[in-house]
N, C-alpha and C. Protein backbone atom coordinates (compact mmCIF):
# COMPACT_ATOMS: atom_id res chain seq x y z
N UNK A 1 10.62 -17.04 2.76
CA UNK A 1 9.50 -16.12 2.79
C UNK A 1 10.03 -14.68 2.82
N UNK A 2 8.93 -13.81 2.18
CA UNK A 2 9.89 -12.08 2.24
C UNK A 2 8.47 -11.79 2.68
N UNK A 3 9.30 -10.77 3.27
CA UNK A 3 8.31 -9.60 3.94
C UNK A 3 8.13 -8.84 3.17
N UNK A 4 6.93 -8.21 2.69
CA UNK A 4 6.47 -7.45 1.91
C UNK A 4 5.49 -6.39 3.03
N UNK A 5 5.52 -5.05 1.88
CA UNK A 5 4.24 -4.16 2.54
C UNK A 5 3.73 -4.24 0.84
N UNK A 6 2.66 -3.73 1.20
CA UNK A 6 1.88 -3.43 0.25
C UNK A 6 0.51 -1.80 0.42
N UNK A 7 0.95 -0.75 -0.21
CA UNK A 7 -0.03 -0.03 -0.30
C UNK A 7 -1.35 0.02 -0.65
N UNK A 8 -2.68 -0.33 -0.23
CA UNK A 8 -3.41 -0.35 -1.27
C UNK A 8 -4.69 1.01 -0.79
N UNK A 9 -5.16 1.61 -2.02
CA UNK A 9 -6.06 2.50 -2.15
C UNK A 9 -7.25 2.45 -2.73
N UNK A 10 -8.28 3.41 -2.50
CA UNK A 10 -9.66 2.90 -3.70
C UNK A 10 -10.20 4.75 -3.39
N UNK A 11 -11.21 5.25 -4.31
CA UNK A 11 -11.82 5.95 -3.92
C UNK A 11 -13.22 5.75 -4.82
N UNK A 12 -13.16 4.62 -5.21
CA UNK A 12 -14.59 3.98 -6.03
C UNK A 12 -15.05 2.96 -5.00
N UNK A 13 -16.33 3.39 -4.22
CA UNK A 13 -17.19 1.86 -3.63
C UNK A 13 -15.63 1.65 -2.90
N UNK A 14 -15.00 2.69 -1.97
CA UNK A 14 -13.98 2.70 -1.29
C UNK A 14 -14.07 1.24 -0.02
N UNK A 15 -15.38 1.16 0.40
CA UNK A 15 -15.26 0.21 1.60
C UNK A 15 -14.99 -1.15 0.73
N UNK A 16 -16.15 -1.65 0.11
CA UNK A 16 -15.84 -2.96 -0.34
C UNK A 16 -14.67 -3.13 -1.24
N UNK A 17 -14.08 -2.04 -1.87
CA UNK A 17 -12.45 -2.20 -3.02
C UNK A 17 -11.63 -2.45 -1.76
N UNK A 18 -11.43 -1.52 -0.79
CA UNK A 18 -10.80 -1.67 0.02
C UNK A 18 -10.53 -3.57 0.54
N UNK A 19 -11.53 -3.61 1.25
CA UNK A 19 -11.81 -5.29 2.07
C UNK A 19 -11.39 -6.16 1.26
N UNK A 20 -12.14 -5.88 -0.12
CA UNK A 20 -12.02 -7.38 -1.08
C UNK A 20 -10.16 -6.89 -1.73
N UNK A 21 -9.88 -5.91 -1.52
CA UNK A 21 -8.08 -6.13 -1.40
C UNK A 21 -7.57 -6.52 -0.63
N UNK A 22 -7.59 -6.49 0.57
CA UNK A 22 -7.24 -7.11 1.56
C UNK A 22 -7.32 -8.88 1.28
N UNK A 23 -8.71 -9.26 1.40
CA UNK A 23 -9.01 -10.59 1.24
C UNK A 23 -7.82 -11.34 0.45
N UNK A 24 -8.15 -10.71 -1.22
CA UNK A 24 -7.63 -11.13 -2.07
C UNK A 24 -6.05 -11.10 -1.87
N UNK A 25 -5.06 -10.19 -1.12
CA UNK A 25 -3.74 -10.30 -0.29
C UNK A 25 -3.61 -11.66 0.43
N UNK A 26 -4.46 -12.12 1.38
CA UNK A 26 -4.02 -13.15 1.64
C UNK A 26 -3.95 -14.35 0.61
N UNK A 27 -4.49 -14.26 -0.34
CA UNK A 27 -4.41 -15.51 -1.08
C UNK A 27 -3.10 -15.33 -1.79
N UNK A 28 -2.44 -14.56 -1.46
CA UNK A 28 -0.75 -14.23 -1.88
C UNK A 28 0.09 -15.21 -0.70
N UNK A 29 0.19 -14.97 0.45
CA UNK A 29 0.44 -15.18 1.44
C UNK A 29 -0.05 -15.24 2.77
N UNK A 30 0.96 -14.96 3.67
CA UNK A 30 0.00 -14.72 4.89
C UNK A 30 0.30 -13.29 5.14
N UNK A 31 -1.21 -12.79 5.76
CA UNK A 31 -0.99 -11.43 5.96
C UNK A 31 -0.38 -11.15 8.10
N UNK A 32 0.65 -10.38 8.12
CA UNK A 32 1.13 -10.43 9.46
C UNK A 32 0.63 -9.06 10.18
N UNK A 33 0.03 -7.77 9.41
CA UNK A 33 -0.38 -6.87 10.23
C UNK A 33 -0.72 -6.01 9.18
N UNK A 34 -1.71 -4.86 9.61
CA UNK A 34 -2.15 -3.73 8.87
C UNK A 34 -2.45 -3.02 9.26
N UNK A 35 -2.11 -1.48 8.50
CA UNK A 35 -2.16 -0.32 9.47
C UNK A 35 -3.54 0.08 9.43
N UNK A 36 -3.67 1.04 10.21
CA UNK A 36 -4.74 1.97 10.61
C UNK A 36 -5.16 2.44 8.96
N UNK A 37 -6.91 2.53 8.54
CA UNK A 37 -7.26 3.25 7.18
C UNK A 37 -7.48 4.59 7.17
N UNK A 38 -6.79 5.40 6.25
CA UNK A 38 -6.79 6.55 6.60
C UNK A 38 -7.51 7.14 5.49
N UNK A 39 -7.93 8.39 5.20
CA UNK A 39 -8.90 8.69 4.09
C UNK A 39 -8.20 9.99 3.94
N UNK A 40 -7.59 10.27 2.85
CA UNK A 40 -7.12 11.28 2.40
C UNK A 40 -7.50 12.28 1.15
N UNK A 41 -7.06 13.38 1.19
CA UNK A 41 -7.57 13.68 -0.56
C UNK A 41 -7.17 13.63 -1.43
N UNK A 42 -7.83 13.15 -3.10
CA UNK A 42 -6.98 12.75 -3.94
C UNK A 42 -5.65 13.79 -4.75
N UNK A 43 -4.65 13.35 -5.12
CA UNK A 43 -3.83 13.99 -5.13
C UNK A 43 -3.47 13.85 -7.02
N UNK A 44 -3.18 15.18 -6.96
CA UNK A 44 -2.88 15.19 -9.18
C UNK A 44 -3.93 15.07 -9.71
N UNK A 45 -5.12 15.06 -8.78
CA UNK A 45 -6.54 15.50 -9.68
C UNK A 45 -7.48 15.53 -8.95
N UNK A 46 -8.73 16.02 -9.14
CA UNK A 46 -9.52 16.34 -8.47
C UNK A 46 -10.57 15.72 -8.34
N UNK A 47 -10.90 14.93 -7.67
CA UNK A 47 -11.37 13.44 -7.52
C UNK A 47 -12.19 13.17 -5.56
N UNK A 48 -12.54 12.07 -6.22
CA UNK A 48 -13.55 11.61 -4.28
C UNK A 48 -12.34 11.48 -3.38
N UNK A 49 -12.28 11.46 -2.23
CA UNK A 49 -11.21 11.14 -1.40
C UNK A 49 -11.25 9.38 -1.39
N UNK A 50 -9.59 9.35 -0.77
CA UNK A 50 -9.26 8.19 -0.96
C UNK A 50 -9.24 7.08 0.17
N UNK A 51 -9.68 5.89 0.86
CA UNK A 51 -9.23 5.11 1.50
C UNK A 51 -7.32 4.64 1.35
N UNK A 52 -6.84 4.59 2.00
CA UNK A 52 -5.69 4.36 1.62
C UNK A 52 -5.06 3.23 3.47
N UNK A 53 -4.58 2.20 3.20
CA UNK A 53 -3.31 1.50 4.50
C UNK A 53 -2.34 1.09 3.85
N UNK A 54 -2.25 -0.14 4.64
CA UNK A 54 -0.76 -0.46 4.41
C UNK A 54 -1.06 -1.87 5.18
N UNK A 55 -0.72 -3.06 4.17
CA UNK A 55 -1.11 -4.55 4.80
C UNK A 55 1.02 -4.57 4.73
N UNK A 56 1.09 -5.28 6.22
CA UNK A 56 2.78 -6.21 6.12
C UNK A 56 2.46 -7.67 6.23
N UNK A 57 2.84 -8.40 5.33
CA UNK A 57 2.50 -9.96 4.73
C UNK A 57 4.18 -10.51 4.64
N UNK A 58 3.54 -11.54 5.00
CA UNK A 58 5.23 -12.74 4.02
C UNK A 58 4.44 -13.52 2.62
N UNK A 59 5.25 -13.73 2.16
CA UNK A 59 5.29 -14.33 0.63
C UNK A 59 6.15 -15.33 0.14
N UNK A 60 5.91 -16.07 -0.45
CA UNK A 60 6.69 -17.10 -1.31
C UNK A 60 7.04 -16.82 -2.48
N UNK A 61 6.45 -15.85 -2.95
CA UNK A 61 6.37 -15.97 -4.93
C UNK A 61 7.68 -14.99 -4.68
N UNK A 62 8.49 -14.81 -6.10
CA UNK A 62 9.34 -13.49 -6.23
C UNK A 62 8.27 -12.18 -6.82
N UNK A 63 9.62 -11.26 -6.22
CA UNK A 63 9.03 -10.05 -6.79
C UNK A 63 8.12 -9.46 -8.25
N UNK A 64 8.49 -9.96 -9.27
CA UNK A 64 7.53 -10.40 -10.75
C UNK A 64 6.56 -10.86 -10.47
N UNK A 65 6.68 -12.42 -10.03
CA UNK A 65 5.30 -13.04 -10.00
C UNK A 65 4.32 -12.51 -8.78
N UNK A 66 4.68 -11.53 -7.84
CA UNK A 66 4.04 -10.68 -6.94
C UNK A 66 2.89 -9.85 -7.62
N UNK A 67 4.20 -8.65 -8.29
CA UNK A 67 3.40 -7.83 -9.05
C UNK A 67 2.78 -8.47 -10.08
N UNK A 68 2.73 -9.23 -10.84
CA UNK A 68 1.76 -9.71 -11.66
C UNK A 68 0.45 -10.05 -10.82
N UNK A 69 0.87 -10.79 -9.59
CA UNK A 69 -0.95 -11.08 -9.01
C UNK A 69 -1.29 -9.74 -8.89
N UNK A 70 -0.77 -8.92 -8.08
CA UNK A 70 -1.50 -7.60 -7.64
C UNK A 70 -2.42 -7.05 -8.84
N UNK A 71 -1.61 -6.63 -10.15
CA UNK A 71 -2.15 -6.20 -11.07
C UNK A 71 -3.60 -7.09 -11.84
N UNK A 72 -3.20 -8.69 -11.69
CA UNK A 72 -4.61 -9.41 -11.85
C UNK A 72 -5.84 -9.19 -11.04
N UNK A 73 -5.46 -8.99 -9.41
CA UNK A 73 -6.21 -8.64 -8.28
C UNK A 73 -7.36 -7.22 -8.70
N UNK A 74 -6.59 -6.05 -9.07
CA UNK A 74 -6.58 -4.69 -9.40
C UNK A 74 -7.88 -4.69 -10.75
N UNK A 75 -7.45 -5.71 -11.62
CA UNK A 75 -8.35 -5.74 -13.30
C UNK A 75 -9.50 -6.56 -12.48
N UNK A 76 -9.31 -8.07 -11.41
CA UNK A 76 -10.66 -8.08 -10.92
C UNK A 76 -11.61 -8.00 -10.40
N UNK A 77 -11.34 -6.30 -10.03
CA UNK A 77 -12.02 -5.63 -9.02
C UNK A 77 -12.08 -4.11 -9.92
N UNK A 78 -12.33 -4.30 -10.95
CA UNK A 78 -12.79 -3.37 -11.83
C UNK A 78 -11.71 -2.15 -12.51
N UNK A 79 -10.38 -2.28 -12.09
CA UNK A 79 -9.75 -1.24 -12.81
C UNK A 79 -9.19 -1.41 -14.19
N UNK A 80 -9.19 -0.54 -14.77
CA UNK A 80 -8.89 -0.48 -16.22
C UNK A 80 -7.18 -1.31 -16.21
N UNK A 81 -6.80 -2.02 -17.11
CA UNK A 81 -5.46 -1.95 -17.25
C UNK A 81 -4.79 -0.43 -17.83
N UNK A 82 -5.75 0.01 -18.32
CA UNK A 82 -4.89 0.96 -19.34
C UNK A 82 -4.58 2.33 -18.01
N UNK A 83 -4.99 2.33 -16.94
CA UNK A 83 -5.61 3.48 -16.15
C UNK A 83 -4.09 4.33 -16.40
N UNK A 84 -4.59 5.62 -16.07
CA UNK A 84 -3.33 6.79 -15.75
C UNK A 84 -3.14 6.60 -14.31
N UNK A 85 -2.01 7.46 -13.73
CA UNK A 85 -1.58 7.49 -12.02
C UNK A 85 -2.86 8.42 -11.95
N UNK A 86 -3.00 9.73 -12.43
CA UNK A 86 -4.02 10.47 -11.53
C UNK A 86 -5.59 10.19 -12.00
N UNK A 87 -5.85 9.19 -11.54
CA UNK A 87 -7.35 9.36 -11.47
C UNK A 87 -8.15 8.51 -10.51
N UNK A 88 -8.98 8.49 -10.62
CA UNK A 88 -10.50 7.80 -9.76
C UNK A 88 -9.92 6.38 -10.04
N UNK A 89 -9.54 5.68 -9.06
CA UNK A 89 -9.86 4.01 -9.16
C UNK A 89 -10.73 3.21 -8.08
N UNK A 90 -10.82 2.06 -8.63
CA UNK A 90 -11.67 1.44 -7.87
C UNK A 90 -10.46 0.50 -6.61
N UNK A 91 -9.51 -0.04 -7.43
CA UNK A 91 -8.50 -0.57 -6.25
C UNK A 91 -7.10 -0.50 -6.62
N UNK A 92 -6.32 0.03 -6.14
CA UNK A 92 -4.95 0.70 -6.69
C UNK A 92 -3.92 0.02 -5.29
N UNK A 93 -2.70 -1.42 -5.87
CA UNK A 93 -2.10 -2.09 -4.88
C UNK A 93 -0.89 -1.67 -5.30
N UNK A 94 0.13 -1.26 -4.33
CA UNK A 94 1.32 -0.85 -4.45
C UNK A 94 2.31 -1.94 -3.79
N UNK A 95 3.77 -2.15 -4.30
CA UNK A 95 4.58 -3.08 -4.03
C UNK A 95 5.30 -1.28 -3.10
N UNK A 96 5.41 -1.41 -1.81
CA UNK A 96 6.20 -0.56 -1.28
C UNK A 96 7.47 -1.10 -1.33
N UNK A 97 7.40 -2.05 -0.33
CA UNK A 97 9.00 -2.87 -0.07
C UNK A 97 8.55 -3.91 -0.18
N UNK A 98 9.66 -4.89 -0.69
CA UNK A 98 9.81 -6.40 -0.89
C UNK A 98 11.11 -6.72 -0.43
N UNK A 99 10.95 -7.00 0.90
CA UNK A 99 12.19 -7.87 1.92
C UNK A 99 13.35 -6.33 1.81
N UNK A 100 14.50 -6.84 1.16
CA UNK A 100 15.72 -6.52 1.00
C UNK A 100 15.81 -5.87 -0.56
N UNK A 101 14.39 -6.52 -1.69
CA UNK A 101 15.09 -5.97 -2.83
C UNK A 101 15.27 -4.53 -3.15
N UNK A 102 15.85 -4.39 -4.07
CA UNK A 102 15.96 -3.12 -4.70
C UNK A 102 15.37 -3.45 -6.74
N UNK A 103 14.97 -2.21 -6.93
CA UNK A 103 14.65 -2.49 -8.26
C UNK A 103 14.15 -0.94 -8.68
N UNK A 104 15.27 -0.73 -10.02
CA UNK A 104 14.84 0.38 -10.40
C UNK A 104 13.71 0.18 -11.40
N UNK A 105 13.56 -0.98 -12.19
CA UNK A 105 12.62 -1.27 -13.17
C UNK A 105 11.15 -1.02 -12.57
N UNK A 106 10.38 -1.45 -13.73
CA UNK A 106 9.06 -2.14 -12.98
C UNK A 106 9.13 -3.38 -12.45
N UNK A 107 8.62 -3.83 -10.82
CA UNK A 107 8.18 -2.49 -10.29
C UNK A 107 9.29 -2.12 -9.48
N UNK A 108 9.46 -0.45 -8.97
CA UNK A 108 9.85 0.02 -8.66
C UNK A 108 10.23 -0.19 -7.18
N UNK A 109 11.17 -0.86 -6.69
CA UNK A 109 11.26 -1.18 -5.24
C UNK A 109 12.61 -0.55 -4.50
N UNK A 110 12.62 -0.14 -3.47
CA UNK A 110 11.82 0.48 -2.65
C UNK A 110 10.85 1.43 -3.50
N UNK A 111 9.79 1.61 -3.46
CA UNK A 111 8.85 2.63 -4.42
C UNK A 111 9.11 3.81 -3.85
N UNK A 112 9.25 5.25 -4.55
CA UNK A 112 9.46 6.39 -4.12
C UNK A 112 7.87 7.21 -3.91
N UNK A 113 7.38 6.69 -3.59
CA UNK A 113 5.75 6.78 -2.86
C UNK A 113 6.42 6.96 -1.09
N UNK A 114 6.94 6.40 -0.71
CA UNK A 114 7.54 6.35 0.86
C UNK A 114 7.67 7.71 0.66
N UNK A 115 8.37 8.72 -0.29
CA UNK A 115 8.87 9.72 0.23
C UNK A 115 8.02 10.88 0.15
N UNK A 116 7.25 10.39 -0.55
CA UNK A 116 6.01 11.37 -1.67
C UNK A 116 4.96 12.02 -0.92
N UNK A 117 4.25 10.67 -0.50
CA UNK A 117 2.65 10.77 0.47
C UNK A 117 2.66 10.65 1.88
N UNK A 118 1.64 11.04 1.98
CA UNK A 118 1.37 11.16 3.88
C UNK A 118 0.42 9.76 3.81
N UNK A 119 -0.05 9.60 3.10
CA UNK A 119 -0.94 8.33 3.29
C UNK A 119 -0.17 7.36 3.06
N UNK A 120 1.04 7.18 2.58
CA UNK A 120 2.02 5.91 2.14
C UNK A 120 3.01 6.04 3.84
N UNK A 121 3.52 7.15 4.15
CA UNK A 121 4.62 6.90 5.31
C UNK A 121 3.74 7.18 6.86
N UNK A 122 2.88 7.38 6.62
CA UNK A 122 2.12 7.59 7.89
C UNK A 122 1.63 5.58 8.20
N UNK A 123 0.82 5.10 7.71
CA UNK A 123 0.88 4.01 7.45
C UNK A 123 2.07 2.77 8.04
N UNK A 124 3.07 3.32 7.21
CA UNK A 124 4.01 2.63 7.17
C UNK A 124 4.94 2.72 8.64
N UNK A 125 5.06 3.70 9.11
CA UNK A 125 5.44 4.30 10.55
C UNK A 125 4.58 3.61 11.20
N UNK A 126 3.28 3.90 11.33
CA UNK A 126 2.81 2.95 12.21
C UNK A 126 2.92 1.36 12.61
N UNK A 127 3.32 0.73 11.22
CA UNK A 127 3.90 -0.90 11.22
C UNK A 127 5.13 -0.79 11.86
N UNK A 128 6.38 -0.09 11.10
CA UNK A 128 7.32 -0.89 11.56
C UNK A 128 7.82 0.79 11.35
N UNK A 129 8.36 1.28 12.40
CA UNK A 129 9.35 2.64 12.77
C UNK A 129 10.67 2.36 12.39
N UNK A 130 11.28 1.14 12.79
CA UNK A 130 12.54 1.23 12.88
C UNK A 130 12.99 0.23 11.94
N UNK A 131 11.97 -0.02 10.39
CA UNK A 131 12.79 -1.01 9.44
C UNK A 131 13.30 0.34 8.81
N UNK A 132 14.52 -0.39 8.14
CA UNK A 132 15.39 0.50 7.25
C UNK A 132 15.20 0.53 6.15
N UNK A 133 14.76 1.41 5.21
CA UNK A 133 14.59 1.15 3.72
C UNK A 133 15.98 0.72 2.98
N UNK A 134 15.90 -0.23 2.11
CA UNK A 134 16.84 -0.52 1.64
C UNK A 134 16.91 0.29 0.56
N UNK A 135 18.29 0.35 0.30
CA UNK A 135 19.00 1.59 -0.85
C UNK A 135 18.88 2.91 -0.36
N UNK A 136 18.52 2.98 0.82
CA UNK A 136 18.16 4.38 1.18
C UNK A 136 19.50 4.83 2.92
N UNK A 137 18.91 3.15 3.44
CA UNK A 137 20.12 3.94 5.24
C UNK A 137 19.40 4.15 6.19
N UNK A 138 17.98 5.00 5.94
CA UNK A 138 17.04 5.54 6.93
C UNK A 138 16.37 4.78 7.46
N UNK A 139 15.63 5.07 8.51
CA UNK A 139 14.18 4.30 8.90
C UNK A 139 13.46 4.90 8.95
N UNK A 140 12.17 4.12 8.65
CA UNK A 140 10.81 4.83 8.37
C UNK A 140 10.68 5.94 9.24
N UNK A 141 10.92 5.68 10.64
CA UNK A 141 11.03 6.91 11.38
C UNK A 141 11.45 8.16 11.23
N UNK A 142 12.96 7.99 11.00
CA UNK A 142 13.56 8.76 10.18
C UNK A 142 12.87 9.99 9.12
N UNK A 143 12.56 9.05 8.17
CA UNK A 143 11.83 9.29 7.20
C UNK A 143 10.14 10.26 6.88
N UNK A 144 9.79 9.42 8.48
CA UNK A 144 8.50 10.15 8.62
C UNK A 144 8.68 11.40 8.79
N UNK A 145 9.60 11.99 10.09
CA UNK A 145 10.03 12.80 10.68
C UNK A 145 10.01 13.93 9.94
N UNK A 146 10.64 13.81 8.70
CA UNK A 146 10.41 14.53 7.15
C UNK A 146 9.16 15.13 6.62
N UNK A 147 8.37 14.54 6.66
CA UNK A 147 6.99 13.94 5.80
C UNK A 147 6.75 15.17 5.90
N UNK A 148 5.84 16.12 5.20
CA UNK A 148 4.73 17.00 5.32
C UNK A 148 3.19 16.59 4.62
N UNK A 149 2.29 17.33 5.45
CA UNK A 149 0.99 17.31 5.25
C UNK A 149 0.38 16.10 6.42
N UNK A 150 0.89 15.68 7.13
CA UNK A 150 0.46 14.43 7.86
C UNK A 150 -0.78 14.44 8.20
N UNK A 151 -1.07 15.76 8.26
CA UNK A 151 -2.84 16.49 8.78
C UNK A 151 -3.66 16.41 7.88
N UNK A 152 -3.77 15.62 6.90
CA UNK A 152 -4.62 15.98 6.21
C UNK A 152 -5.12 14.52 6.15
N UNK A 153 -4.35 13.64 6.68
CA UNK A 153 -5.00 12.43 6.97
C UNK A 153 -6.11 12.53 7.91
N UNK A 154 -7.23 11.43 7.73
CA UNK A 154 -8.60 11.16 9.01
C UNK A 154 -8.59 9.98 8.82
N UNK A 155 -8.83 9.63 10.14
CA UNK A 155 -9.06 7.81 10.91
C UNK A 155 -10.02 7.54 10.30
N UNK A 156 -10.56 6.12 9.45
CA UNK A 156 -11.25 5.84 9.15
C UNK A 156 -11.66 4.86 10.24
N UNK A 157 -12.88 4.86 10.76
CA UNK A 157 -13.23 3.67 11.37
C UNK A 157 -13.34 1.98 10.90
N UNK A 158 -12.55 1.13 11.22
CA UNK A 158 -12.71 -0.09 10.51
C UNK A 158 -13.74 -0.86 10.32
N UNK A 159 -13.87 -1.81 9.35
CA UNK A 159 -15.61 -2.08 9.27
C UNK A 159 -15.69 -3.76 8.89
N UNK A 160 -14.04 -4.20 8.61
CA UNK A 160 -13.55 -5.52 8.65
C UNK A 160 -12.26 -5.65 9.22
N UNK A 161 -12.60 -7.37 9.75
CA UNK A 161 -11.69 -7.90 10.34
C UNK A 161 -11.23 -8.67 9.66
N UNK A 162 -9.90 -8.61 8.96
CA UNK A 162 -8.76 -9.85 8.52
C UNK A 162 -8.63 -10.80 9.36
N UNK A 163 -8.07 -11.38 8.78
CA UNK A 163 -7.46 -12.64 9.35
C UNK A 163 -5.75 -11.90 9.37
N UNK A 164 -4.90 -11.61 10.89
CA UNK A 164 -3.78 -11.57 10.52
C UNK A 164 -2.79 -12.70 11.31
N UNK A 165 -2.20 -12.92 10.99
CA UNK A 165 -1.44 -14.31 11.66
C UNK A 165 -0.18 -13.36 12.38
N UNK A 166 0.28 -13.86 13.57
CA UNK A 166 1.73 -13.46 14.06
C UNK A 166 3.03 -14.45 13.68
C-alpha cells in the first residue's frame, strides 16, 4: 500500500464538487485523514474563490493507474478534459506525493504545487509536519516555514463527514 496525498479543489457548485471528490477518493483506497477546507482566491485568473484540502489515503494501484482514476473522477464530475491550469473548474485532483516516488513526467511527483500555493502547503502541514518530501531533504515544516501569503487562506466550515479509517 502507498501513501498518497491528494490535492483537490473546485470553485464551481464548490460544496458538492468538493464532497463527491472526496467520496469518489475512497473508492481508490482507504482514505486515512484530511485536512482542514480552506477557501482561497483564484490564482492566474480572475475567477470565484476556491475550496481547496488535502485528503492522506493508502492505495494499491501504481502511480499511472492512480492518475488515470483521478482524471476519470474529474471528467465525471463535469470538467472538460481539454481544460487550461487557469480557470474556473468544477473539480480539480492533484497527485501531491505518492509514497517515496519521484517523477518528472506526467504526473509530476513530488508536484511543485508544495512550493507554489498556500492552499497546497498549508493543508499539507497540517497532516503530516515532519514527512520529508522526497527528491527534495525538507519537511513540510520546513517548507511551510517558507510559504508566503498563508493569510489569505479562510476556514471553511465543514458540511461532510468522510469515512476516515486509522
Amino acid at each position: 500500500m502507498t501513501v498518497v496525498y491528494v490535492g483537490i479543489g473546485s470553485n464551481i457548485d464548490k460544496h458538492k464538487h468538493v464532497e463527491e471528490g472526496v467520496k469518489s477518493l475512497s473508492l481508490l483506497g482507504q482514505l486515512t485523514a484530511m485536512s482542514t477546507i480552506y477557501e482561497s482566491p483564484a490564482v492566474g485568473f480572475e475567477g470565484k474563490t476556491f475550496f481547496n484540502l488535502i485528503v492522506e489515503m493508502t492505495t494499491s494501484l501504481k502511480l499511472y493507474e492512480f492518475s488515470n482514476q483521478l482524471k476519470e473522477i474529474e471528467i465525471e464530475w463535469g470538467r472538460d478534459p481539454g481544460a487550461q491550469k487557469f480557470q474556473d473548474r468544477t473539480l480539480d485532483m492533484d497527485i501531491l506525493l505518492f509514497g517515496q516516488s519521484i517523477n518528472k513526467g506526467k504526473p509530476q511527483v513530488p508536484r511543485e504545487d508544495i512550493y507554489k500555493y498556500p492552499f497546497v502547503i498549508q493543508p499539507l502541514f497540517e497532516l503530516n509536519p515532519e514527512l520529508i518530501v522526497p527528491d527534495d531533504g525538507r519537511t513540510v515544516c520546513q517548507i511551510w516555514s517558507q510559504a508566503k501569503d498563508l493569510d489569505v487562506l479562510r476556514v471553511v466550515k465543514p458540511w461532510f463527514n468522510p469515512t476516515i479509517t486509522e
